[in-house]
N, C-alpha and C. Protein backbone atom coordinates (compact mmCIF):
# COMPACT_ATOMS: atom_id res chain seq x y z
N UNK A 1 1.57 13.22 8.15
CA UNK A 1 1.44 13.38 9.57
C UNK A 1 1.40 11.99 10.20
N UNK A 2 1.99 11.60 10.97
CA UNK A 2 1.57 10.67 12.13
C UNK A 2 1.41 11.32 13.03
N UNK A 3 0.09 10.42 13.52
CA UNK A 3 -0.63 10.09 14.91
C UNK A 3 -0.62 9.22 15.61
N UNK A 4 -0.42 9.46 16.80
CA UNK A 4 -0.30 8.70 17.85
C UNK A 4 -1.63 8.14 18.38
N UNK A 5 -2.35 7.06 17.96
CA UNK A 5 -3.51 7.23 18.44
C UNK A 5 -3.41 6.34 19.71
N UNK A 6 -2.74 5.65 20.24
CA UNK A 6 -2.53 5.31 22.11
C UNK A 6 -2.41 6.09 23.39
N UNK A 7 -1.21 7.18 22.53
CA UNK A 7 -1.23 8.11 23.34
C UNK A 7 -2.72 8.88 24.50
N UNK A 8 -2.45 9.06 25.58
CA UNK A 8 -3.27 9.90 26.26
C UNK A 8 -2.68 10.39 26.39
N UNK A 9 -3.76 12.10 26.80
CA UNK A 9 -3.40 13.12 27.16
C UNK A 9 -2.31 13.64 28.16
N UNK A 10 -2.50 12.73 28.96
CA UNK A 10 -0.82 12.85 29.74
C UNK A 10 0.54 12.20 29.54
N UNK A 11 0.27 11.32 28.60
CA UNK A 11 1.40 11.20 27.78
C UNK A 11 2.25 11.82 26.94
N UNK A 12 1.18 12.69 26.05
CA UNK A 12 1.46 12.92 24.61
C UNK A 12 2.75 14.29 24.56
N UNK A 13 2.67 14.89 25.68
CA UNK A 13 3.60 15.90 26.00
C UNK A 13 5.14 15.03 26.16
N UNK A 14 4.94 14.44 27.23
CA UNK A 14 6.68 13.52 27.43
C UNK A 14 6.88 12.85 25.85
N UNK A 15 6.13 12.06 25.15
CA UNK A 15 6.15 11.51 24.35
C UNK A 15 6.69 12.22 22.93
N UNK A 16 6.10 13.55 23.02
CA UNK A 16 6.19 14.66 22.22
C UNK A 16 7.71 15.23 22.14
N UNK A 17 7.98 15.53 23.48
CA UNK A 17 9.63 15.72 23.80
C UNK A 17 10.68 14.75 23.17
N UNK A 18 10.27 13.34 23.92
CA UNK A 18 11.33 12.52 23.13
C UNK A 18 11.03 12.59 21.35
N UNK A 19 10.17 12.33 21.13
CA UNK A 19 10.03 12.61 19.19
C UNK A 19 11.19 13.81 18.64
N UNK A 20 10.66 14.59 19.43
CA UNK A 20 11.35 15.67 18.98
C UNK A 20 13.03 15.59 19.24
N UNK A 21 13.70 15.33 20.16
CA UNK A 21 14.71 15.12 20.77
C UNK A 21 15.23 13.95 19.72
N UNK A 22 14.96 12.79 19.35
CA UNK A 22 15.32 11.96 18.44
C UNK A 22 15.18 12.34 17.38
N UNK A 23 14.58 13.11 16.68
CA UNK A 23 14.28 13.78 14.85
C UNK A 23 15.23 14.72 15.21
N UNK A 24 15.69 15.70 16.03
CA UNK A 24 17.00 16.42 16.01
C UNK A 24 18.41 16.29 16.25
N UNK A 25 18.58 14.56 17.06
CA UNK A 25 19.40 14.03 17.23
C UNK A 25 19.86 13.38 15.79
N UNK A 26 18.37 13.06 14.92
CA UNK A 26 18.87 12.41 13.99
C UNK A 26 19.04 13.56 12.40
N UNK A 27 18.88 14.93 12.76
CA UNK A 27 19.28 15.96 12.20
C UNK A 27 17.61 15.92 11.04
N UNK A 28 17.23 15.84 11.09
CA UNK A 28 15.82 15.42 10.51
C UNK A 28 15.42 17.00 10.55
N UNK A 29 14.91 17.36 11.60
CA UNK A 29 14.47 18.70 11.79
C UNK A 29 15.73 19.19 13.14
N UNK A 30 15.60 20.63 13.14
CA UNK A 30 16.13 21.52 13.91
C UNK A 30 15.73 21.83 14.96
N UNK A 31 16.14 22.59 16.08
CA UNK A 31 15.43 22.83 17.13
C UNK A 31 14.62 24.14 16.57
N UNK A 32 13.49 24.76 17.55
CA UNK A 32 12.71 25.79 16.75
C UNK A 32 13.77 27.16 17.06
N UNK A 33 13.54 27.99 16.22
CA UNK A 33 14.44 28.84 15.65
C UNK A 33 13.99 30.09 16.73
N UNK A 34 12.85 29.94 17.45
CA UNK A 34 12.63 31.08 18.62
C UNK A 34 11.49 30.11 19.42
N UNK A 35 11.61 31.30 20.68
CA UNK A 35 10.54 30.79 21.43
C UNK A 35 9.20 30.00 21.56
N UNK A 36 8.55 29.25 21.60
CA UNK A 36 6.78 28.44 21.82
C UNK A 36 6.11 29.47 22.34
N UNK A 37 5.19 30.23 21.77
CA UNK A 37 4.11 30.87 22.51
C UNK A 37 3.23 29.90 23.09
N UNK A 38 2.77 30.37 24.27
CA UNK A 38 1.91 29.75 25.09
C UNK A 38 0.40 28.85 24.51
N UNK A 39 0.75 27.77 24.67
CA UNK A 39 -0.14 27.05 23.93
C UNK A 39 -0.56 27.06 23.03
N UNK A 40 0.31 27.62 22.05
CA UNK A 40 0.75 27.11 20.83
C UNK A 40 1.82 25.96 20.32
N UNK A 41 1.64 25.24 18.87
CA UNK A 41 2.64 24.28 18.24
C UNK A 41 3.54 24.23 18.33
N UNK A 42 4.49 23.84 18.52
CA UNK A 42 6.13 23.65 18.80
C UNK A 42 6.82 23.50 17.11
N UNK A 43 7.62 24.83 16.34
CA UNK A 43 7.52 24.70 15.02
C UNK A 43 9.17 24.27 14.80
N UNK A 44 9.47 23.41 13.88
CA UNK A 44 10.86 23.04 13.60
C UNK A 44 11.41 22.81 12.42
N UNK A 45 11.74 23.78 11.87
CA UNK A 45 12.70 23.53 10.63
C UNK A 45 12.89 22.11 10.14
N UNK A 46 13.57 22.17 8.59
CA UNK A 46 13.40 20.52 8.47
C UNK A 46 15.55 21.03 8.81
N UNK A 47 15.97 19.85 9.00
CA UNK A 47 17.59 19.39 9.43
C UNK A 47 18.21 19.09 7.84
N UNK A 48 19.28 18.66 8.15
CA UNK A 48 20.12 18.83 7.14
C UNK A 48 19.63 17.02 6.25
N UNK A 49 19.23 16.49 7.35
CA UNK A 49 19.01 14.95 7.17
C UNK A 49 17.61 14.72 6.68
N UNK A 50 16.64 15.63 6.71
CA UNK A 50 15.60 15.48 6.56
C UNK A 50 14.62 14.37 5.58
N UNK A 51 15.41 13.87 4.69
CA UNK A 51 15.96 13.09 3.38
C UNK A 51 15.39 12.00 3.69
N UNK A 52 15.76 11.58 5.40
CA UNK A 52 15.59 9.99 5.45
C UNK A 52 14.11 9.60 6.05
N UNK A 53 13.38 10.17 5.87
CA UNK A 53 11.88 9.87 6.47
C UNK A 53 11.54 9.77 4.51
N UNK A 54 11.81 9.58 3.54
CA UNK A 54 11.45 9.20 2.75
C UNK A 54 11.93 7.18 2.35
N UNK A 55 11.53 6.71 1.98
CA UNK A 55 11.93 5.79 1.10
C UNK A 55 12.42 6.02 -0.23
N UNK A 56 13.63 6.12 -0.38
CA UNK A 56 15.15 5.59 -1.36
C UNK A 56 14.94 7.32 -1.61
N UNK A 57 14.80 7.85 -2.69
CA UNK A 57 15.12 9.17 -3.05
C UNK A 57 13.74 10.10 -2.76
N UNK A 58 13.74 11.42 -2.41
CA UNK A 58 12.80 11.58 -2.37
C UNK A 58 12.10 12.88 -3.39
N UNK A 59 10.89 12.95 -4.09
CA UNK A 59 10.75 13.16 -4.65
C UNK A 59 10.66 14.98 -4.82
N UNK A 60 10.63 15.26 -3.61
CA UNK A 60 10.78 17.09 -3.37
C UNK A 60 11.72 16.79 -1.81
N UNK A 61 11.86 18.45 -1.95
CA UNK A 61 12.47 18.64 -0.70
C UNK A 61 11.52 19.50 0.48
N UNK A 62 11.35 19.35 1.45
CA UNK A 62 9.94 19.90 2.36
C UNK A 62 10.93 21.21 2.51
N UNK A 63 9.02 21.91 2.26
CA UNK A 63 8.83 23.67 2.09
C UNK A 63 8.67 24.13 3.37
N UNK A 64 8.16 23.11 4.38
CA UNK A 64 8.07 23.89 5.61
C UNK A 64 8.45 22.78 6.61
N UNK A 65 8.32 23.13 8.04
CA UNK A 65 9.09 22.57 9.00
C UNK A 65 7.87 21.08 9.54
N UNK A 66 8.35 20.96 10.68
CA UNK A 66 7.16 19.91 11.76
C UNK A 66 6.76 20.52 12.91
N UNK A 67 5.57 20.34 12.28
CA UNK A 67 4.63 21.24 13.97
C UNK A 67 4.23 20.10 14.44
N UNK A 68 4.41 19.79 16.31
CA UNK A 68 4.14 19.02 16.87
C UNK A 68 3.04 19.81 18.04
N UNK A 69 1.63 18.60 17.61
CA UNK A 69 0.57 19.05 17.86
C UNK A 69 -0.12 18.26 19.20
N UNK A 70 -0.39 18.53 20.55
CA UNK A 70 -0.66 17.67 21.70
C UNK A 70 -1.95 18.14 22.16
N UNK A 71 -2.85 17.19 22.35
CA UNK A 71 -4.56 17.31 22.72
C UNK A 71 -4.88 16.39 22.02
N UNK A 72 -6.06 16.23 22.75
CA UNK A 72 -6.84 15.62 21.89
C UNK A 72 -7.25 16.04 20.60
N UNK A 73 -7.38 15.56 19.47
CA UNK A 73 -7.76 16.15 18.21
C UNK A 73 -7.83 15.02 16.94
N UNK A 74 -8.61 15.37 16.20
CA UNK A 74 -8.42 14.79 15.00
C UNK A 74 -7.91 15.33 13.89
N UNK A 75 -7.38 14.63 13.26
CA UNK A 75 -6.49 15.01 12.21
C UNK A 75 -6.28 14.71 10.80
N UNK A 76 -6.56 15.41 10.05
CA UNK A 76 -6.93 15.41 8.69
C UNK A 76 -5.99 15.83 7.58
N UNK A 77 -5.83 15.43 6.22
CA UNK A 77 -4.77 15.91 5.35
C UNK A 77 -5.11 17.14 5.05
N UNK A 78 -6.61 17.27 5.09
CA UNK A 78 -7.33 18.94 4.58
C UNK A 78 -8.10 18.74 3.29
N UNK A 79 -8.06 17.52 2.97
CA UNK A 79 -8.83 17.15 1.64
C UNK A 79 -10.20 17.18 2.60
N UNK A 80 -11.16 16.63 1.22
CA UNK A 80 -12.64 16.54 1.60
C UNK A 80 -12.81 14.87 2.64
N UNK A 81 -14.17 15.20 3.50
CA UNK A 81 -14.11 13.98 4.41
C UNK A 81 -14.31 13.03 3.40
N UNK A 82 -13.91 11.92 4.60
CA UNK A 82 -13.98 10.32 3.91
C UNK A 82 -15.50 9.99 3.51
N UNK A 83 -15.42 9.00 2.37
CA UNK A 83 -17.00 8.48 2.00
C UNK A 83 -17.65 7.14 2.41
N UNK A 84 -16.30 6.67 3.37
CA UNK A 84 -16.85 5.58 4.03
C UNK A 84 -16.21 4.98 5.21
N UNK A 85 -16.26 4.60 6.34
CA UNK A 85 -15.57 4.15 7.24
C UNK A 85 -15.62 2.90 7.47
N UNK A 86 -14.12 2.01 7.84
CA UNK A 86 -14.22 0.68 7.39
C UNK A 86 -14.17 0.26 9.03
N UNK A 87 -14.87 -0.77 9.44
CA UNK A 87 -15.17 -1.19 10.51
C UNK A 87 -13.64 -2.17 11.21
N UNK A 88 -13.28 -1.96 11.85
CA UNK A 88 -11.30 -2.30 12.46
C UNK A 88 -11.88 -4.21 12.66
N UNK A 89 -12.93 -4.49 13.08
CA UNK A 89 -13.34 -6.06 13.74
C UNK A 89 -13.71 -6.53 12.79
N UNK A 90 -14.46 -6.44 11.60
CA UNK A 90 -15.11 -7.24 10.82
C UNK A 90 -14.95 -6.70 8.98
N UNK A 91 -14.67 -5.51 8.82
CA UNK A 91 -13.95 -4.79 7.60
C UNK A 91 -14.93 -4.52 7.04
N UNK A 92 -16.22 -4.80 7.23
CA UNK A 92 -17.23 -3.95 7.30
C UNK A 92 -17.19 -1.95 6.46
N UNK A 93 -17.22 -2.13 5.12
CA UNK A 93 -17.47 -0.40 4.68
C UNK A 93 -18.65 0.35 4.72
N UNK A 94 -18.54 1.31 5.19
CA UNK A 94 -19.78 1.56 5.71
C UNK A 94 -20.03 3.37 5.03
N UNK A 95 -20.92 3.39 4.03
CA UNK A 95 -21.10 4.75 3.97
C UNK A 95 -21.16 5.64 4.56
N UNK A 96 -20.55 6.72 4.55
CA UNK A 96 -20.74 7.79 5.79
C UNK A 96 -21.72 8.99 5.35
N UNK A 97 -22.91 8.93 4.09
CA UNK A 97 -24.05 9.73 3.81
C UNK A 97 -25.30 9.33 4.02
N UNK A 98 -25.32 8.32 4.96
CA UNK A 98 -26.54 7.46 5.51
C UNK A 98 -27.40 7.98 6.54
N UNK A 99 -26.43 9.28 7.28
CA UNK A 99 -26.66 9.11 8.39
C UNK A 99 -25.20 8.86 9.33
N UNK A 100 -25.15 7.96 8.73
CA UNK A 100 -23.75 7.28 9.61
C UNK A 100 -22.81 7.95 10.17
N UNK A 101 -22.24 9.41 9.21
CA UNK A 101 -21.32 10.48 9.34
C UNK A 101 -21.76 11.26 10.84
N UNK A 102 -23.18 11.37 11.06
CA UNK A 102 -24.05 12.36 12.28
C UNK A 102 -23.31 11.15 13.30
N UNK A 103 -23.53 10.13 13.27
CA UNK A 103 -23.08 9.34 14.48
C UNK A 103 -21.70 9.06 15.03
N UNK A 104 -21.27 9.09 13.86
CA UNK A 104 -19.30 9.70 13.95
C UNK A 104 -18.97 10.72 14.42
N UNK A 105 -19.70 11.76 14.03
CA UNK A 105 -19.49 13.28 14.89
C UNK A 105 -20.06 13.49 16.18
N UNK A 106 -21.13 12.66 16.36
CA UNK A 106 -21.36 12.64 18.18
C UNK A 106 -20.30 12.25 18.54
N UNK A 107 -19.81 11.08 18.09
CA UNK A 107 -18.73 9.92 18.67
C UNK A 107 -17.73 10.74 18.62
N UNK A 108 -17.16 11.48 17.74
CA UNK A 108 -15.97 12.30 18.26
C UNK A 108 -15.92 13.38 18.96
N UNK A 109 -17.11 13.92 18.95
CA UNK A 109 -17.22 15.42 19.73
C UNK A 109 -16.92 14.20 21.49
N UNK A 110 -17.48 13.63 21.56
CA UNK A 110 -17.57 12.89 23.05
C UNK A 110 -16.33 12.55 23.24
N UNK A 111 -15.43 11.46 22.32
CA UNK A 111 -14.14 11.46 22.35
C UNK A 111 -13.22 12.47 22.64
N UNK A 112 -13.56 13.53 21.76
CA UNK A 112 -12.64 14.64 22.05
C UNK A 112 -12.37 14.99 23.69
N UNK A 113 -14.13 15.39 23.99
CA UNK A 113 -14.59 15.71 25.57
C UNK A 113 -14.09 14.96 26.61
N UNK A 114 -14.37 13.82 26.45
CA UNK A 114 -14.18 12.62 27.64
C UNK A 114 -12.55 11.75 27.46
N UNK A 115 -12.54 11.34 26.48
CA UNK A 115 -11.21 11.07 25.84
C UNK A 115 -11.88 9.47 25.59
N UNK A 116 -13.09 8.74 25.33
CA UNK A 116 -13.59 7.33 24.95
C UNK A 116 -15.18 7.98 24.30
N UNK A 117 -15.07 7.03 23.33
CA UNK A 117 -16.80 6.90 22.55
C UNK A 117 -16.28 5.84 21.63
N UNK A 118 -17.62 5.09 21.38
CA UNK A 118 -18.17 4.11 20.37
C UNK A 118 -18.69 4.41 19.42
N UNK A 119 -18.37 3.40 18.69
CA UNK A 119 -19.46 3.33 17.05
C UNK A 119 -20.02 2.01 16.75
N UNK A 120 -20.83 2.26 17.19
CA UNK A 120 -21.80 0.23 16.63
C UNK A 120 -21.82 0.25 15.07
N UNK A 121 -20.84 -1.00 14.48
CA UNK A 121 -20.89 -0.93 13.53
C UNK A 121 -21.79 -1.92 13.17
N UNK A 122 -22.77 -1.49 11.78
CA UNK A 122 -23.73 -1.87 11.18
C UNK A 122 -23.51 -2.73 10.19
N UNK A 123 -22.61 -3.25 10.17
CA UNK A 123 -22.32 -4.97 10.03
C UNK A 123 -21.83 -6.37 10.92
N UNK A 124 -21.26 -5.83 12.04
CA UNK A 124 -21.20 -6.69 13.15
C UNK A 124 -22.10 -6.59 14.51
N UNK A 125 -22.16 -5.31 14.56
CA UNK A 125 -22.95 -4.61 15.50
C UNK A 125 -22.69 -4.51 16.92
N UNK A 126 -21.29 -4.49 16.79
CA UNK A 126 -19.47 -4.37 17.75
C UNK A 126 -19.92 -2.89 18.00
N UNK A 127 -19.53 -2.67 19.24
CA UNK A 127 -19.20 -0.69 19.17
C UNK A 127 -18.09 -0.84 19.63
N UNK A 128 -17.17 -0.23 18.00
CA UNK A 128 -15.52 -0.37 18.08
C UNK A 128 -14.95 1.31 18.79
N UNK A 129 -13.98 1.75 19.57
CA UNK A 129 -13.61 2.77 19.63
C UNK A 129 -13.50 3.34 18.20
N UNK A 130 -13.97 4.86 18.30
CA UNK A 130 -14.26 5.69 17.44
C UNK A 130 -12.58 6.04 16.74
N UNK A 131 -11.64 5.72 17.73
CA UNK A 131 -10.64 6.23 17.39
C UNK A 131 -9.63 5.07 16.20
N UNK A 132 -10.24 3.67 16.47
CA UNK A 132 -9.90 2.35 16.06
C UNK A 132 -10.86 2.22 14.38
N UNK A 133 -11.66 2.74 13.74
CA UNK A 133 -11.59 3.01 12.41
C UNK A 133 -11.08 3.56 11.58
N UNK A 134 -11.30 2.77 10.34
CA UNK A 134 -10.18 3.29 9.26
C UNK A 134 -11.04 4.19 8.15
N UNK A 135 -11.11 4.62 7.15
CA UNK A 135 -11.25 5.86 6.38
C UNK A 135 -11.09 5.44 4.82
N UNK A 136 -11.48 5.40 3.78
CA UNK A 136 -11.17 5.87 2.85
C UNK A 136 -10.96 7.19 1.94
N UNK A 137 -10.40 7.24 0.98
CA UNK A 137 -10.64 8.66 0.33
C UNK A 137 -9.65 9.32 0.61
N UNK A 138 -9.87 9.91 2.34
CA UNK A 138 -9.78 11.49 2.62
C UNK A 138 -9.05 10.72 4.23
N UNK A 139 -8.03 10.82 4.37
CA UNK A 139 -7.32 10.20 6.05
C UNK A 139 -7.97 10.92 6.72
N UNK A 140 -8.27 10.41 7.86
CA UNK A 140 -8.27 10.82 9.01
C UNK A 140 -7.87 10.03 10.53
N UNK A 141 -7.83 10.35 11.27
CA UNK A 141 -6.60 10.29 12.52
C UNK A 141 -7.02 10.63 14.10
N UNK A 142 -7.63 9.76 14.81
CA UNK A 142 -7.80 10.57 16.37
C UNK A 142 -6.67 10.36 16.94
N UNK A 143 -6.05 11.51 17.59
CA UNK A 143 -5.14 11.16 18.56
C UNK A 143 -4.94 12.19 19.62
N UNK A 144 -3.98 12.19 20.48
CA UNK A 144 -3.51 13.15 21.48
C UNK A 144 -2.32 13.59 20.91
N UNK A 145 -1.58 13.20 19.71
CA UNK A 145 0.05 13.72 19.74
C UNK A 145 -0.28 13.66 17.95
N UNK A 146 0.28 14.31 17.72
CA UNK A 146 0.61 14.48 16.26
C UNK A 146 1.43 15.15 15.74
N UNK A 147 2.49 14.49 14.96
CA UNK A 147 3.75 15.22 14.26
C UNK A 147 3.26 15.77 12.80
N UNK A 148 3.43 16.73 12.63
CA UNK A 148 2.66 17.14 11.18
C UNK A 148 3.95 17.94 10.33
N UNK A 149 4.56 16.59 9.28
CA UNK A 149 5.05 17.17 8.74
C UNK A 149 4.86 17.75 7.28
N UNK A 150 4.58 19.35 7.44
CA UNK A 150 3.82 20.32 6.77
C UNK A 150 4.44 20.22 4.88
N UNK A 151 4.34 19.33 3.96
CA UNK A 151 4.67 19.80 3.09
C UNK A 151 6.17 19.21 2.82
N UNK A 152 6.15 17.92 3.57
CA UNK A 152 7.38 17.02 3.30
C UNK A 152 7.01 16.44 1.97
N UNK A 153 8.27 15.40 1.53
CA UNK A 153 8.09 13.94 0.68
C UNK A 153 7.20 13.16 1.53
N UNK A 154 6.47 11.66 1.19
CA UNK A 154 5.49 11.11 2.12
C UNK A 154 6.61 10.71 2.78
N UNK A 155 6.63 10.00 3.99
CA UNK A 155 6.88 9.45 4.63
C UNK A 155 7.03 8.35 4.55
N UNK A 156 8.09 7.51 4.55
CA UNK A 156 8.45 6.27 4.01
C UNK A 156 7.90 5.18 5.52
N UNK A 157 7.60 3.57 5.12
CA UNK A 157 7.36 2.84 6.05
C UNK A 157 8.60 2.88 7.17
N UNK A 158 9.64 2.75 6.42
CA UNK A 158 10.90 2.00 7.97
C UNK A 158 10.47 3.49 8.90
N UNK A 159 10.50 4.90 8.26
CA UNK A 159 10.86 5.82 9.25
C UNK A 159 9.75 5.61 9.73
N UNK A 160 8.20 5.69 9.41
CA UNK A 160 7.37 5.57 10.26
C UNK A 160 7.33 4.51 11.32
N UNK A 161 7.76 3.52 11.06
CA UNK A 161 8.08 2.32 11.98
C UNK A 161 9.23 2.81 13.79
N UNK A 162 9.65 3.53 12.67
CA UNK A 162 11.32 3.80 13.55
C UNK A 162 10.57 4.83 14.18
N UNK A 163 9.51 5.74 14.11
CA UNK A 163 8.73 7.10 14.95
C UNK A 163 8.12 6.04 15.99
N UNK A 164 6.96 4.92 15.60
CA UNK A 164 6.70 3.90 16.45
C UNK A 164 6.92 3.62 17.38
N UNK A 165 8.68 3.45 17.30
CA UNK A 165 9.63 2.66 18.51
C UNK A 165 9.37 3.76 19.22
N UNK A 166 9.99 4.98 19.19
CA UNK A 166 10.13 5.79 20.08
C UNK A 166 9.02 6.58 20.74
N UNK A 167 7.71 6.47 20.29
CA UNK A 167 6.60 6.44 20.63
C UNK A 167 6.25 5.40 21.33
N UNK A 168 7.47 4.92 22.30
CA UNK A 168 6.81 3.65 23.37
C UNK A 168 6.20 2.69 22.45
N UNK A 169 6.37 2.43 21.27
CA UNK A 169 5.93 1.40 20.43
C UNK A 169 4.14 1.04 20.18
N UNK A 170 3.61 2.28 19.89
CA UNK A 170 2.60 2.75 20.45
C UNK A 170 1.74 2.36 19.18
N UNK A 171 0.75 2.01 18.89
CA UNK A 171 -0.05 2.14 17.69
C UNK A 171 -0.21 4.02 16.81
N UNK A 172 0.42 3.72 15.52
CA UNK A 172 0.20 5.08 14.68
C UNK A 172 -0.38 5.21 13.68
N UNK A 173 -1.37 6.07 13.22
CA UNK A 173 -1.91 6.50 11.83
C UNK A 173 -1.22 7.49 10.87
N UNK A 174 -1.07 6.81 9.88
CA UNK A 174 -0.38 7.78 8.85
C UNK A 174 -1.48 8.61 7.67
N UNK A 175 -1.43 9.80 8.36
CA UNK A 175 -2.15 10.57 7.96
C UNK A 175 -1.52 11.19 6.36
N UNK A 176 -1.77 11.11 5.40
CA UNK A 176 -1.25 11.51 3.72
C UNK A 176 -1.56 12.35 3.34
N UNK A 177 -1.20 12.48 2.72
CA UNK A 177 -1.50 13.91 1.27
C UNK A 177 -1.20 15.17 1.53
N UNK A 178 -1.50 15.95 0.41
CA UNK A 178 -1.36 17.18 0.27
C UNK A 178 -2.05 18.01 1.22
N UNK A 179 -1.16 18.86 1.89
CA UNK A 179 -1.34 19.51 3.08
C UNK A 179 -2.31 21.18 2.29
């Protein structure tokens, strides 16, 4: 999955369009095969090209399509949470069974709500956006836009780079693993 984590909420829709419009231009995925129910995912077949969001060969061929996901939300591979969060200003790892995890989940429930929250990290003692830490273990991802492709090969660097550009050149998290 990539996430868009720059994106705001009134972005992530236009932003969402062009993604999509360029991954079908570039035969990657298809247009969806019927209608969007009402505020629901936008679902898309993988394209005949689908191939090239890997680096050199890829090791399966994706079982299911790309659901493109807009709101606020966080976003997860579906594995178990992370065991530590690494601080973005000072690299700072920070256990998340301290306690620490309760203060991440205020911070995102508020994020989610408001669309900004902090985390004072307990080695610099910076309060970095909640959305601007990194994860071990287990990915995770705040954003407003997210392409989730369900059960692809990973995702190679150039294509993620090349999603980037067309994401207004936007800062992205590459969300991994087994879906």
């Amino acid at each position: 999955m990539i996430v868009d984590i720059d994106a705001t909420g009134e972005e992530a829709e236009r932003l969402a369009r062009r993604a999509v419009e360029w991954l079908v231009a570039e035969g990657i995925v298809l247009p969806p095969p019927g209608p969007r129910l009402p505020g629901g995912p936008a679902e898309h077949p993988p394209g005949p090209h689908w191939h090239r969001v890997a680096d050199g060969e890829p090791d399966r061929s994706p079982t299911d399509g790309l659901t493109v996901h807009t709101g606020r939300a966080g976003f997860t591979s579906g594995a178990d949470l992370p065991g530590a969060a690494r601080c973005p200003a000072c690299g700072t790892a920070t256990d998340l069974d301290d306690g620490f995890w309760e203060r991440f989940c205020d911070a995102l429930r508020t994020w989610k709500e408001a669309g900004a929250a902090a985390v004072a990290c307990p080695g610099c003692a910076l309060a970095v956006p909640v959305q601007e830490w990194t994860w071990d273990e287990a990915p995770l991802a705040l954003g407003a836009l997210g392409l989730e492709f369900r059960n692809w090969p990973d995702l190679g660097a150039p294509f993620r780079a090349r999603t980037a550009a067309v994401l207004d050149g936007h800062r992205t998290a590459y969300v991994w693993g087994k879906l």
